[in-house]
C-alpha atoms as a PDB file:
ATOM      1  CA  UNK A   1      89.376  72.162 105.450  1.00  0.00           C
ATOM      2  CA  UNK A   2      92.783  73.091 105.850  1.00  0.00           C
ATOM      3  CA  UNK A   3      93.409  77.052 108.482  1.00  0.00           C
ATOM      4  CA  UNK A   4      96.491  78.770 107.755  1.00  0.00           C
ATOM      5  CA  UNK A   5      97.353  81.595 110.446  1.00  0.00           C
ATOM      6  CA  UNK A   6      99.719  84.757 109.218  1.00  0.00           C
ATOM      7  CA  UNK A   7     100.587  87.325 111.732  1.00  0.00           C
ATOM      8  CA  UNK A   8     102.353  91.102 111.370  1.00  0.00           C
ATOM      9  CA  UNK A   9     104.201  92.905 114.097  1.00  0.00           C
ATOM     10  CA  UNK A  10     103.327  90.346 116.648  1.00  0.00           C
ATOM     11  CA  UNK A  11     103.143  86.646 117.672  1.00  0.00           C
ATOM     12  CA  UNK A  12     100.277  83.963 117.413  1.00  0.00           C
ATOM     13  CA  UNK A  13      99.845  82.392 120.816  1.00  0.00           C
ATOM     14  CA  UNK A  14      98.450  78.804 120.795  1.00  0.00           C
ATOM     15  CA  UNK A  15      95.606  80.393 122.772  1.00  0.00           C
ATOM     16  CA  UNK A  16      94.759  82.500 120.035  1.00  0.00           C
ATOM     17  CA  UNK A  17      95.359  80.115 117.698  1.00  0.00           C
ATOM     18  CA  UNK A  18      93.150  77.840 119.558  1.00  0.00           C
ATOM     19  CA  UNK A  19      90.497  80.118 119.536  1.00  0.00           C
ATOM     20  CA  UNK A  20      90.398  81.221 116.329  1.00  0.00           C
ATOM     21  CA  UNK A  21      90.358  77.472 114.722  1.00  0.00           C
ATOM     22  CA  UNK A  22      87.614  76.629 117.089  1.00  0.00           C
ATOM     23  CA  UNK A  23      85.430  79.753 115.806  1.00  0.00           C
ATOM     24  CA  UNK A  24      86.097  79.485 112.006  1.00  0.00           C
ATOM     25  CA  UNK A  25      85.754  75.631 112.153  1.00  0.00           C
ATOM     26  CA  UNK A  26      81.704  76.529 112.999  1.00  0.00           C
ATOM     27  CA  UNK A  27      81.790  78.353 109.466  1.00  0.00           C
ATOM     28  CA  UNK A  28      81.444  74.736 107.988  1.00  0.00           C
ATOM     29  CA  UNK A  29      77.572  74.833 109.193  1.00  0.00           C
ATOM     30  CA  UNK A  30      77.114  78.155 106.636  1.00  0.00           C
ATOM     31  CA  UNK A  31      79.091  77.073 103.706  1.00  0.00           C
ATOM     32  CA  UNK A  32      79.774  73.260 103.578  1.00  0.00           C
ATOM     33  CA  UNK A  33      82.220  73.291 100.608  1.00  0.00           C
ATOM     34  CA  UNK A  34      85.325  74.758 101.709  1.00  0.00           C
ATOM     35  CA  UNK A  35      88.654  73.679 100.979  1.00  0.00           C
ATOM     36  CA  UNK A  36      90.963  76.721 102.431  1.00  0.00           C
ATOM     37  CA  UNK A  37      90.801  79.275 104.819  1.00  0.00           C
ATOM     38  CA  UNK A  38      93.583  81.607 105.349  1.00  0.00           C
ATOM     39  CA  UNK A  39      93.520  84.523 108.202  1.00  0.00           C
ATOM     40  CA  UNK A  40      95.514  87.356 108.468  1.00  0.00           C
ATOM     41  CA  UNK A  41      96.243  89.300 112.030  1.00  0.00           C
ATOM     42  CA  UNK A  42      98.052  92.422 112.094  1.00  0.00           C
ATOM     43  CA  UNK A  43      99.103  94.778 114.683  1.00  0.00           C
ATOM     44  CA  UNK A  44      98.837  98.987 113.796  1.00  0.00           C
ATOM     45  CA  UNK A  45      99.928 101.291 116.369  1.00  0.00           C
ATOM     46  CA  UNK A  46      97.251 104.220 116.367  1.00  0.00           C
ATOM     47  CA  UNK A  47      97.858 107.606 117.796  1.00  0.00           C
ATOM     48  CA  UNK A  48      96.155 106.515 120.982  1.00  0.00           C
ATOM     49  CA  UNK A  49      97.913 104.772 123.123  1.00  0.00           C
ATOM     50  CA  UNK A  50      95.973 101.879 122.370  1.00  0.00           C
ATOM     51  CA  UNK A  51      96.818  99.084 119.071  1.00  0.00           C
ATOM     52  CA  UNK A  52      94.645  98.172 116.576  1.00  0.00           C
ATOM     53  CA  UNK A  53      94.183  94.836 115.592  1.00  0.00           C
ATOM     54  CA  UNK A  54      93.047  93.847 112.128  1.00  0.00           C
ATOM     55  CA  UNK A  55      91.602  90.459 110.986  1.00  0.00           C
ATOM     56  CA  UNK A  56      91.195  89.539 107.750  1.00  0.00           C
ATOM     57  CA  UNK A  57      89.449  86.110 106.490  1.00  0.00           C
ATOM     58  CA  UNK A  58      89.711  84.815 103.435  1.00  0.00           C
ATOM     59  CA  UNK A  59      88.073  81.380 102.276  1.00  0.00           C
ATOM     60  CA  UNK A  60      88.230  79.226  99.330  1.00  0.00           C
ATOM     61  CA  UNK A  61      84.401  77.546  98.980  1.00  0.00           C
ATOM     62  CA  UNK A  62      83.893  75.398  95.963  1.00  0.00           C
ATOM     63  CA  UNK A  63      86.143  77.663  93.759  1.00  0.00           C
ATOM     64  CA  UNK A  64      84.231  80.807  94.884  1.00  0.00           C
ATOM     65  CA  UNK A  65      86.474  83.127  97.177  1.00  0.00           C
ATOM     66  CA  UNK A  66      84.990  84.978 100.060  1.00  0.00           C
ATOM     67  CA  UNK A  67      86.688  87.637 102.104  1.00  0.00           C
END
């Protein structure tokens, strides 16, 4: 199972990176055939003062593509 980690508008710390391999490495449990998992974080200001952050997960199981 290979995790690929792309970020937008800010930077991956090896905390969150740590975190989010050790969360999407229990997936396996669910769906025991997957080859590739690729997750997208980005960063949107909103007109709050607060940011949004967006995850998206995509994975590869058995040729079948889940997101």
């Amino acid at each position: 199972m290979d995790i690929k980690l792309h970020s937008r508008n800010f930077d991956i710390t090896e905390a969150l990176r740590k975190q989010v391999i050790q969360k999407l490495s229990q997936i396996t449990r669910h769906l025991p055939g997957i080859t590739d998992i690729r997750v997208e974080l980005a960063s949107e200001r909103t007109r709050s003062q607060k940011q949004r952050i967006i995850v998206q997960v995509t994975v590869d199981a058995d040729g079948t593509v889940i997101r």
